[in-house]
N, C-alpha and C. Protein backbone atom coordinates (compact mmCIF):
# COMPACT_ATOMS: atom_id res chain seq x y z
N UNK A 1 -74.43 -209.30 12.72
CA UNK A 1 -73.31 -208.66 12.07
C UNK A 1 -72.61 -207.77 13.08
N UNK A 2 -71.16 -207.48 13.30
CA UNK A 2 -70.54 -206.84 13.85
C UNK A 2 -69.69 -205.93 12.83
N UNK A 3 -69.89 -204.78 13.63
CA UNK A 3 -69.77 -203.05 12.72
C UNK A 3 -68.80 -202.68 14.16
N UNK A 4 -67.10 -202.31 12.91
CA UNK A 4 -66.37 -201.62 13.88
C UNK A 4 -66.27 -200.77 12.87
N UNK A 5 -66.37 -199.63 13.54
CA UNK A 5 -66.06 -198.14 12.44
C UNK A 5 -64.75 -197.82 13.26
N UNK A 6 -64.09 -196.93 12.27
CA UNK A 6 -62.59 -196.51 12.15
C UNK A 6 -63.03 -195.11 12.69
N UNK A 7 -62.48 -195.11 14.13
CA UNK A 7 -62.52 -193.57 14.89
C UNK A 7 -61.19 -192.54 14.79
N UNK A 8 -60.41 -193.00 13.73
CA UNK A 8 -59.18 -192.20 13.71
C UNK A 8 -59.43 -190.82 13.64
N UNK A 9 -60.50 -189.99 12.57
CA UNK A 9 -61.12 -189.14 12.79
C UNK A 9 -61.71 -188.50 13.56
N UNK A 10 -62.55 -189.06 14.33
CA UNK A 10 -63.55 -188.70 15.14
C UNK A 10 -65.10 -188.97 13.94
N UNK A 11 -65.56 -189.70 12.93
CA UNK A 11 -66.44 -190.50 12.28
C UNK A 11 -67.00 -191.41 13.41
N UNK A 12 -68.12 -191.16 13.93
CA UNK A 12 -69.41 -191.75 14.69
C UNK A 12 -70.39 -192.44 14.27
N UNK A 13 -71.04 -190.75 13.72
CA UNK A 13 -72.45 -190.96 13.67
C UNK A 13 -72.52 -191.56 11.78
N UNK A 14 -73.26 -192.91 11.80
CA UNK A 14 -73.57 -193.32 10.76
C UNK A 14 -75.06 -193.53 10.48
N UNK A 15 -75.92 -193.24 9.26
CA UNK A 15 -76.91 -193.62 8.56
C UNK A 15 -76.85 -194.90 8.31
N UNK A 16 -78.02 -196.49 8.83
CA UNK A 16 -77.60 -197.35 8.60
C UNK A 16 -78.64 -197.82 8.21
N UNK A 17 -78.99 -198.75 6.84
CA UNK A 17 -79.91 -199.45 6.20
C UNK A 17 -79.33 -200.61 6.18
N UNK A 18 -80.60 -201.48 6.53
CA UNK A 18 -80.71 -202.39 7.12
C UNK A 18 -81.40 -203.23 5.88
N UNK A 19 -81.50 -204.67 4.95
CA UNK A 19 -81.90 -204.47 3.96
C UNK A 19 -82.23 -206.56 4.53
N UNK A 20 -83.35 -206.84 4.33
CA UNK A 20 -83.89 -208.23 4.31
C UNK A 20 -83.99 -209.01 3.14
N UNK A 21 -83.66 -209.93 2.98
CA UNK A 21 -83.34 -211.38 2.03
C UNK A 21 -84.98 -210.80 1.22
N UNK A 22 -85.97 -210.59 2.22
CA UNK A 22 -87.32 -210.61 0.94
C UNK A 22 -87.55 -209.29 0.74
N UNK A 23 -86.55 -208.27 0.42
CA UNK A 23 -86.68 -206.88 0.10
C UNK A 23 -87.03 -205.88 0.93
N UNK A 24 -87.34 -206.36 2.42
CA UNK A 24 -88.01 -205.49 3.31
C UNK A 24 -86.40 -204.82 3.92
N UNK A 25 -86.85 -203.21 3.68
CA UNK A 25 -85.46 -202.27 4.75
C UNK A 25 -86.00 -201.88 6.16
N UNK A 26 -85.03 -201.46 6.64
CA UNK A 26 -85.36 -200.60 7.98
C UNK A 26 -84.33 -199.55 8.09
N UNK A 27 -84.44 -198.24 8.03
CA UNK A 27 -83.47 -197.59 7.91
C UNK A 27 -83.25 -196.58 9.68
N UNK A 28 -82.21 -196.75 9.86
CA UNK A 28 -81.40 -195.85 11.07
C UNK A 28 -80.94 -194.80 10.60
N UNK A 29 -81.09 -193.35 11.64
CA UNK A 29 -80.77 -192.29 11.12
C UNK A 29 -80.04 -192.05 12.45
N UNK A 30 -78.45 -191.68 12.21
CA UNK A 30 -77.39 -190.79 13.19
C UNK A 30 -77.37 -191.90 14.33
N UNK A 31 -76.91 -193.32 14.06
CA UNK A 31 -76.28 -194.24 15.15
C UNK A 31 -75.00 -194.02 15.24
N UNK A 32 -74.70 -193.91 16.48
CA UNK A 32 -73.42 -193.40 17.22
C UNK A 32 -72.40 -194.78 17.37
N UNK A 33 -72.01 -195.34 16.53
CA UNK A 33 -71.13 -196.68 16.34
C UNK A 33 -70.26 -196.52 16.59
N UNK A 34 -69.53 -195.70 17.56
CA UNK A 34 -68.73 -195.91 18.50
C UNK A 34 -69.07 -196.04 19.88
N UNK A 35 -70.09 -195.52 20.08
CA UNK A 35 -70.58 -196.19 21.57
C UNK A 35 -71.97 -197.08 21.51
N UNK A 36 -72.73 -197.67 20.56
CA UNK A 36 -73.45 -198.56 20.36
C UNK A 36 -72.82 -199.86 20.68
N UNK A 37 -73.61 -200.64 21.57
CA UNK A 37 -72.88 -202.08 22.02
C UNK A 37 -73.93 -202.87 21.33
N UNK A 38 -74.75 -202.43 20.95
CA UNK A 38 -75.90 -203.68 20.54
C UNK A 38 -77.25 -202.69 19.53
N UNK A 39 -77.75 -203.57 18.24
CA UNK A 39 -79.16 -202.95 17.34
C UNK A 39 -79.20 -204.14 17.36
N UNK A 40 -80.96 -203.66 17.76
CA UNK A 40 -81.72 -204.69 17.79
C UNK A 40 -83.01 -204.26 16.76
N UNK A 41 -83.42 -205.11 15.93
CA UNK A 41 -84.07 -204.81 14.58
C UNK A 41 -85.43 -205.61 14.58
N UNK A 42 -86.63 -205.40 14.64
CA UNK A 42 -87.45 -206.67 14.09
C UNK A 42 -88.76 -205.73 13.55
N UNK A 43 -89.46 -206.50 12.85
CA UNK A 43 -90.83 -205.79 12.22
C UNK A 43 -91.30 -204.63 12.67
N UNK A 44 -91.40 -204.44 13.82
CA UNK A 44 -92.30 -203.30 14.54
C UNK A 44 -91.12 -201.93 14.98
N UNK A 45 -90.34 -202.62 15.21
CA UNK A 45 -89.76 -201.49 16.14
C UNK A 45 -87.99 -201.75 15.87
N UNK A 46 -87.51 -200.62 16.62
CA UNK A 46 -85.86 -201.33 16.85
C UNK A 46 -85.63 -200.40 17.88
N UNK A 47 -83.84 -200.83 18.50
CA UNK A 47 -83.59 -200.01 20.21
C UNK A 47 -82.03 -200.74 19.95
N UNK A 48 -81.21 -199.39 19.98
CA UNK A 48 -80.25 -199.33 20.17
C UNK A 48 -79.83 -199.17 21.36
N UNK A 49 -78.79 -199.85 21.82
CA UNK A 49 -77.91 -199.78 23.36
C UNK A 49 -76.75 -199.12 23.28
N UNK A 50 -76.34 -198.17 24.10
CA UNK A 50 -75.12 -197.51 24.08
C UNK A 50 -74.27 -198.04 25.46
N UNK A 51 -73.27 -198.07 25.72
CA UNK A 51 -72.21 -198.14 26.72
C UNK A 51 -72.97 -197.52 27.93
């Protein structure tokens, strides 16, 4: 999925839940989606990339 947030404000930092087809979430706290180039999500862990 590709997430462009609207920086007209200055709106960044987003709370992001993450929600799987068999009910399983993963929730992100304060991702910076204006300089995030890439979330990477799987069972164990996740790692966001910034610019």
């Amino acid at each position: 999925m590709i997430v462009e947030p609207l920086d007209d404000e200055g709106y960044c930092f987003f709370d992001v839940l993450i929600e799987y087809a068999d009910g399983s979430e993963v929730a992100l706290w304060e991702v910076d989606l204006c300089t995030a180039t890439s979330v990477a999500v799987d069972e164990w862990d996740y790692e966001i990339s910034y610019m």
